[in-house]
Protein backbone atom coordinates (compact mmCIF):
# COMPACT_ATOMS: atom_id res chain seq x y z
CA UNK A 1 -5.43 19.51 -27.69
CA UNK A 2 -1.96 17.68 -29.57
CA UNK A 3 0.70 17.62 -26.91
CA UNK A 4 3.31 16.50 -29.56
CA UNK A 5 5.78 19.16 -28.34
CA UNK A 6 5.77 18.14 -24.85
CA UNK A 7 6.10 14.63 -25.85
CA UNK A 8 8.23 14.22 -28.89
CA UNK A 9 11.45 14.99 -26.38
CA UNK A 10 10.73 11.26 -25.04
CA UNK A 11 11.99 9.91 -28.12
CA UNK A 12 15.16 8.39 -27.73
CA UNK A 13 17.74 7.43 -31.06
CA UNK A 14 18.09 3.75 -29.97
CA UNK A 15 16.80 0.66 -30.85
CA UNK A 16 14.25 -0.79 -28.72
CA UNK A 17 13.65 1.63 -25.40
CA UNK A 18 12.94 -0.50 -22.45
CA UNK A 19 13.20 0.76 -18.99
CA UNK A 20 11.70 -1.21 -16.31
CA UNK A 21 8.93 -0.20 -14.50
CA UNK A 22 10.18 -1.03 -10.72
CA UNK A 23 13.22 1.40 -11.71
CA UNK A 24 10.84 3.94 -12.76
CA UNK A 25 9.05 3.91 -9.76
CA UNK A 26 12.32 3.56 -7.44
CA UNK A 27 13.74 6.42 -9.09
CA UNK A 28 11.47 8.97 -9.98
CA UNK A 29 8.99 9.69 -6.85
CA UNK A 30 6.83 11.92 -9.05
CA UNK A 31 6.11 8.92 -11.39
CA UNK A 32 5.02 6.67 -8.55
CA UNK A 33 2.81 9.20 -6.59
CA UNK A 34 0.55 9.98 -9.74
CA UNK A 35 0.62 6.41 -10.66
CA UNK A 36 -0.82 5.23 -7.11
CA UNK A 37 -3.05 8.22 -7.34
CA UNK A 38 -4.72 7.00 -10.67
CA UNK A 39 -4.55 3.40 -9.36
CA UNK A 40 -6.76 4.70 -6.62
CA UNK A 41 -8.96 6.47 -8.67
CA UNK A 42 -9.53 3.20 -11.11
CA UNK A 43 -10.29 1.14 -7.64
CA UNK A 44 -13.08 3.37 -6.48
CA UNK A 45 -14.48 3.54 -10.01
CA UNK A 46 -14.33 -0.57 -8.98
CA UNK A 47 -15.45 -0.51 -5.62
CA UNK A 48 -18.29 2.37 -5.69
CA UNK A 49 -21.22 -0.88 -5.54
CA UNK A 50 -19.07 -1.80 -2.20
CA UNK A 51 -17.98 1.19 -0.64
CA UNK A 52 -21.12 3.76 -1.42
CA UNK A 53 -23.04 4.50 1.54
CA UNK A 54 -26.61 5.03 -0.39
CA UNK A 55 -27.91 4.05 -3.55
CA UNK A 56 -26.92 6.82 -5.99
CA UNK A 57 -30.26 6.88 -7.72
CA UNK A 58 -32.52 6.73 -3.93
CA UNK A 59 -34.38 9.66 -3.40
CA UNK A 60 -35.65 11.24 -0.01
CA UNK A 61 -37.41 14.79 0.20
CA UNK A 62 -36.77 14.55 3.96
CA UNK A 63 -33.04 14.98 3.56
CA UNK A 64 -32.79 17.28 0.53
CA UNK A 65 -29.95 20.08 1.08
CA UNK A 66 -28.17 18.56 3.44
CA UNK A 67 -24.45 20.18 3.77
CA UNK A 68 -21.33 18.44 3.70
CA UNK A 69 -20.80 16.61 7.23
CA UNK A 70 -23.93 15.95 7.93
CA UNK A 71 -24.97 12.26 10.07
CA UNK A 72 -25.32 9.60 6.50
CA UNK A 73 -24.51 12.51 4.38
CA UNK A 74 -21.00 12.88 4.40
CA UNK A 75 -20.93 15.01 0.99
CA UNK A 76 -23.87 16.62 1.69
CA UNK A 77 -27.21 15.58 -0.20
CA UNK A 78 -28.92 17.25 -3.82
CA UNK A 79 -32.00 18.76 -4.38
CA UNK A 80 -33.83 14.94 -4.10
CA UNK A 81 -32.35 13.90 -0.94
CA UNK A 82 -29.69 11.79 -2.62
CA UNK A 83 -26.40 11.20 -0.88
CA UNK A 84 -23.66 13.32 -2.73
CA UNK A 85 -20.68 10.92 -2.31
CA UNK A 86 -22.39 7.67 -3.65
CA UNK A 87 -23.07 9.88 -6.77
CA UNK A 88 -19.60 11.08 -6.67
CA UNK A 89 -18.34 7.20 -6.34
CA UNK A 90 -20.81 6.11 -9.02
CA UNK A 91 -19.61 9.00 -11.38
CA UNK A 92 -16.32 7.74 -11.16
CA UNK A 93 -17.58 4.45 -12.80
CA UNK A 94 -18.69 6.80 -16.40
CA UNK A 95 -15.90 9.17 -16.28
CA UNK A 96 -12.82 6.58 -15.83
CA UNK A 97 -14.49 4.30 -18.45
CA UNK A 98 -15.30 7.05 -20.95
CA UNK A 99 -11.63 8.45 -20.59
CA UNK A 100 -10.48 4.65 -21.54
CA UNK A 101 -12.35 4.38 -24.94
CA UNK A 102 -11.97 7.85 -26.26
CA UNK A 103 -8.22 7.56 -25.71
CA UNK A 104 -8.71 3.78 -27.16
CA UNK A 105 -10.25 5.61 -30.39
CA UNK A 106 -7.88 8.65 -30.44
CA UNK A 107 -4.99 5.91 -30.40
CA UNK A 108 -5.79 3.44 -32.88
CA UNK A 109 -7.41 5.81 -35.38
CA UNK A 110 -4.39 8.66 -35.03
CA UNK A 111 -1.45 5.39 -34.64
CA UNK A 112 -2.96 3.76 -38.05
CA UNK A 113 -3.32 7.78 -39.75
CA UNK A 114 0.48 8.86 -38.23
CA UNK A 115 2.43 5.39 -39.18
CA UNK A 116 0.76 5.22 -42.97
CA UNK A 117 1.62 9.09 -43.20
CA UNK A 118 5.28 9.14 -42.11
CA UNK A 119 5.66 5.33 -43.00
CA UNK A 120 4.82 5.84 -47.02
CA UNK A 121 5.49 9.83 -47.56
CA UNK A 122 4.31 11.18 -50.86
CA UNK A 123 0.97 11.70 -51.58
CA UNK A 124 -0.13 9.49 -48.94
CA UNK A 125 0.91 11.62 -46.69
CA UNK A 126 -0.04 14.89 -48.27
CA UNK A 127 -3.46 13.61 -48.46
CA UNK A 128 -3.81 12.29 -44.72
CA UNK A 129 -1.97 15.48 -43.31
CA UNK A 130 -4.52 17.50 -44.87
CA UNK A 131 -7.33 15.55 -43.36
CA UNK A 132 -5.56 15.88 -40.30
CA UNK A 133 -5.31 19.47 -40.49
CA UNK A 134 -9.41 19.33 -41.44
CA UNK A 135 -10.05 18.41 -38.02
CA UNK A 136 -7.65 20.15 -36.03
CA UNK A 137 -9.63 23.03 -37.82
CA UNK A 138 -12.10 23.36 -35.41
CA UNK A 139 -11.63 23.74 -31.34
CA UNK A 140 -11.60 20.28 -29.78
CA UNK A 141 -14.42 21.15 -27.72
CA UNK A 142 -16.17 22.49 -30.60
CA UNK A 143 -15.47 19.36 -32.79
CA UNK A 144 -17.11 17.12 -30.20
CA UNK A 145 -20.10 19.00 -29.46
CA UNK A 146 -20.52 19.14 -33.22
CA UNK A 147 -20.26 15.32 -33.52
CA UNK A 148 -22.36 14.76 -30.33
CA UNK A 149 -25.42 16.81 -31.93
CA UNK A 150 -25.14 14.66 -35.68
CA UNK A 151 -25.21 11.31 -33.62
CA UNK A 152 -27.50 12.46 -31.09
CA UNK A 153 -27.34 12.78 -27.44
CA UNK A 154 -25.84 9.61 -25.29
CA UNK A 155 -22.88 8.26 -23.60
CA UNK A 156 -21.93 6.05 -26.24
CA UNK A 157 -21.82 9.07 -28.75
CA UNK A 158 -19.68 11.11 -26.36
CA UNK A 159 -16.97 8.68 -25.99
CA UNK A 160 -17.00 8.26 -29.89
CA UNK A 161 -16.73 12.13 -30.43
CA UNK A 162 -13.91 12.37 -27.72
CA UNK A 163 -12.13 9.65 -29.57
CA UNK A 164 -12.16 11.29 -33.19
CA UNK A 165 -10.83 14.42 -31.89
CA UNK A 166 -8.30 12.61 -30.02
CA UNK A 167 -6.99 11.44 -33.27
CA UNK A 168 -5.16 14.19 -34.64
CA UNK A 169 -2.79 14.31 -31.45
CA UNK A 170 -1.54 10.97 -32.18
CA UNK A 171 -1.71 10.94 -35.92
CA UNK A 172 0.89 14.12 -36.05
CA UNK A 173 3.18 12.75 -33.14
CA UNK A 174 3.48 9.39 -34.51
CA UNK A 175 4.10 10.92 -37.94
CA UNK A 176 6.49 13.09 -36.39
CA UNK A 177 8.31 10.22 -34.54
CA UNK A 178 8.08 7.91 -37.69
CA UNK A 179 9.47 10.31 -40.15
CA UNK A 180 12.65 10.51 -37.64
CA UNK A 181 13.03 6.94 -37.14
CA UNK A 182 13.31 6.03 -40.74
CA UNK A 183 16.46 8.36 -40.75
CA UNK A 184 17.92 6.34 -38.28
CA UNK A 185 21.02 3.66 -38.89
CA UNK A 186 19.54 0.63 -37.66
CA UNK A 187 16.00 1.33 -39.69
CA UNK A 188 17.87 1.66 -43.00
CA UNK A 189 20.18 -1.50 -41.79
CA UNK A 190 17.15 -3.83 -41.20
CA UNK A 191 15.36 -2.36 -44.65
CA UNK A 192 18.30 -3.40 -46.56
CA UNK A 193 18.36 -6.95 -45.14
CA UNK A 194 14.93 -7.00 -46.52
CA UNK A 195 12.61 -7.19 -43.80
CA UNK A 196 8.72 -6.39 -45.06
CA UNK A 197 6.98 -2.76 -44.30
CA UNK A 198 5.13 -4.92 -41.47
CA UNK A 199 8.12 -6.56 -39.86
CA UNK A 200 9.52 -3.28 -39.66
CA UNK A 201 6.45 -1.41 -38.36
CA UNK A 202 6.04 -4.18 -35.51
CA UNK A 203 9.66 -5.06 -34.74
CA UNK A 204 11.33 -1.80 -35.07
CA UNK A 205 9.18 1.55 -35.23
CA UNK A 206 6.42 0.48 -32.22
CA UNK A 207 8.62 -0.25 -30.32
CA UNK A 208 10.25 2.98 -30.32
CA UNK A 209 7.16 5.10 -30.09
CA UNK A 210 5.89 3.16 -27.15
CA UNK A 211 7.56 5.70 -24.54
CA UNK A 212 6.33 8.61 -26.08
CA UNK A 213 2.72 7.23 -26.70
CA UNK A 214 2.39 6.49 -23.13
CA UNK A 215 2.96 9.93 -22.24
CA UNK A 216 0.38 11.38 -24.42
CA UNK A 217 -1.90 8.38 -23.26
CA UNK A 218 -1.62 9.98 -19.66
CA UNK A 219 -2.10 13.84 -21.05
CA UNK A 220 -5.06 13.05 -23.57
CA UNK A 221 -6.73 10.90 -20.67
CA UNK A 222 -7.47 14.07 -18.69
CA UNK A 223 -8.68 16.42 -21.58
CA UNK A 224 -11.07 13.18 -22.01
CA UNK A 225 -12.65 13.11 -18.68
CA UNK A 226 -12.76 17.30 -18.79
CA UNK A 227 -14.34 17.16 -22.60
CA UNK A 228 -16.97 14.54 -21.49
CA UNK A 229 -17.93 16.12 -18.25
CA UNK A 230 -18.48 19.32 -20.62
CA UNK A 231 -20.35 17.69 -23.19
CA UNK A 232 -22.84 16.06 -20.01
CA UNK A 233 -22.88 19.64 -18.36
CA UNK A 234 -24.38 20.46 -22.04
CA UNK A 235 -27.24 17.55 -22.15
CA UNK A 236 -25.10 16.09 -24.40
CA UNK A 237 -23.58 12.88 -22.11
CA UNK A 238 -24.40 11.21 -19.95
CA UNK A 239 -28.78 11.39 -19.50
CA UNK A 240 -30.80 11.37 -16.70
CA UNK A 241 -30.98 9.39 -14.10
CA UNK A 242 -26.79 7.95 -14.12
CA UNK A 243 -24.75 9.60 -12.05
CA UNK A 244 -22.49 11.77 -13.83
CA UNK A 245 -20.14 14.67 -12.60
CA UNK A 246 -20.92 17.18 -15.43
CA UNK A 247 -24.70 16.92 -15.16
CA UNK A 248 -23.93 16.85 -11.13
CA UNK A 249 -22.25 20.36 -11.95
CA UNK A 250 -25.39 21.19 -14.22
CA UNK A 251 -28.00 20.78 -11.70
CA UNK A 252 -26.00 21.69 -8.86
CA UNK A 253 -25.47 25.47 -10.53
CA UNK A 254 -28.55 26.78 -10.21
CA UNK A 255 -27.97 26.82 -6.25
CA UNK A 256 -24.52 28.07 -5.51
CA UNK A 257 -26.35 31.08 -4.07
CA UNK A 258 -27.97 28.82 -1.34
CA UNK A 259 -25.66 25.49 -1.60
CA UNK A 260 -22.65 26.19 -3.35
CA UNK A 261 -21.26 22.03 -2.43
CA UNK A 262 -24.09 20.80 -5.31
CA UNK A 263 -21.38 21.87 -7.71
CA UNK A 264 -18.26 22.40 -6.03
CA UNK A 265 -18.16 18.60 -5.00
CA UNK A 266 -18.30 16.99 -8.33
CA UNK A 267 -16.17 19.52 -9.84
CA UNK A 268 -13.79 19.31 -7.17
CA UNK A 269 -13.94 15.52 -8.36
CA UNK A 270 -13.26 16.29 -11.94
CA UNK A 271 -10.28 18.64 -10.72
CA UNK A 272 -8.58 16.13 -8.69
CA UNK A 273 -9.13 13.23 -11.57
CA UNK A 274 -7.68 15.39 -14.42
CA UNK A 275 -5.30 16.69 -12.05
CA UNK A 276 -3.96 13.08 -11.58
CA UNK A 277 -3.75 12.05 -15.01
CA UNK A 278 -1.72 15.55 -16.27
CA UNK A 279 0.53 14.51 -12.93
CA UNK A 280 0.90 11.65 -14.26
CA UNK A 281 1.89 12.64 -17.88
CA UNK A 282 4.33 15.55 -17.07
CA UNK A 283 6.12 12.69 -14.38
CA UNK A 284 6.41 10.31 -17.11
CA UNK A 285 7.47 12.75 -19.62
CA UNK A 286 10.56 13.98 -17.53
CA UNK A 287 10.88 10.35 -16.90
CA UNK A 288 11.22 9.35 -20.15
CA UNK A 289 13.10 12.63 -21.47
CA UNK A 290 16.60 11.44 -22.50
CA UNK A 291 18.34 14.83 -21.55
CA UNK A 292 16.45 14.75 -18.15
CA UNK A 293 16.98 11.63 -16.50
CA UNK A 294 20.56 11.97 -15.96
């Protein structure tokens, strides 16, 4: 799941990267259509209480099977009569969040694992490298579904397995990006003033990695929302009764014969969400890429 190839390029041999964000936008289109796109996304995770039409959970036999376009049912209605768009609204509210903390994990756990490795060398990072290498052992998908079944079943337990296999990703591209900073001029400058391991970490090499980290924020937040829907398809996320686009996909799969829009809506959901977020990424990247933005 690392996209440290795609992202290392973002790395630019100068001290403290800044480029400001109404430039961005002004100057790459690409960047500021996926951004609004997420932004939208994120404000009908907000909204869904306000703008749903039905309560997601409200059941009525009388209107079960409804297809798409139908008067109240704009999505079409499930097997229990319950309105397909306020589900689709309210799933928004577990996949957005769960893509948030997974990524949160992945980042803090892989930043801390990458900067000691490349920061210290040696046997530090021999040892840490091959616990990285552990762990990018198994499939991602694998790894999670693995974790999920020790820690049992629950969204809580998804969003901490998505997180520990987000970890590798980061640890080797902030290694990566570490071990070529400390080659740099004004690294070995600022060491030889004297400056402590910590001032140096905080004042010099984060600020450098913070263009290429954003990038594989935006990349490793789709596999997230993908990997939990997954894991929820599998019994393994999000439980009965929340709303939740993998077990939407689930249940709705046993009647594509009949009515195929039970599971084409909420994957068509998951397809547009990840879809934003890798739009996103590949924008920023080129962005960001030194030998592109000219």
């Amino acid at each position: 799941m690392s996209n440290a190839p795609a992202v290392v390029a973002a790395l630019q041999p100068i001290r403290r990267i800044r480029i400001p964000l109404l430039e961005l936008a002004r100057t790459h289109r690409r960047v500021t259509v996926s951004a609004v796109l997420v932004a939208l996304l994120f404000l009908v995770a907000l909204a869904a209480p306000v703008i749903a039409p039905h309560d997601p959970l409200a059941t009525s036999p009388d209107n079960s099977y409804l297809p798409p376009l139908s008067p109240g049912h704009l999505l079409g209605s499930d097997e229990l009569g319950r309105d397909l768009l306020s589900r689709i609204l309210w799933g928004a509210r577990v996949s957005l969040p769960v893509a948030f903390v997974a990524v949160a994990v992945g980042l803090v756990g892989g930043g801390i694992v990458g900067m000691l490795s490349g920061y210290a060398g040696g046997i530090a990072d021999l040892l840490l490298m091959r616990l990285i290498d552990a762990l990018l052992a198994f499939p991602g998908l694998i790894l999670a579904i693995a974790i999920v079944a020790a820690l049992g079943p629950g969204l809580r337990n998804a969003m901490i397995a998505i997180g520990v296999v987000a970890i590798p990703g980061y640890a080797r591209l902030v290694r990566a990006l570490v071990l070529q900073l400390k080659q740099m001029e004004f690294v070995t400058a600022t060491r030889s003033l004297g400056a402590t391991p910590m001032r140096l970490i905080l004042g010099h090499l984060i600020p450098n990695l913070l263009n290429p980290i954003i990038v594989q924020i935006s990349l490793s937040a789709g596999f997230a929302i993908l990997a939990e829907a997954t894991l929820s398809f599998l019994g393994l996320g999000a439980q009965v009764p929340t709303p939740d686009w993998g077990q939407m996909i689930n249940t709705g799969s046993g009647f594509l014969d009949n009515d195929p829009w039970l599971a084409i809506v909420p994957g068509a959901a998951i397809s547009l969400t990840v879809y934003a977020f890798n739009l996103l990424g590949d924008s920023l990247r080129d962005a960001l890429d030194p030998r592109l933005r000219s």
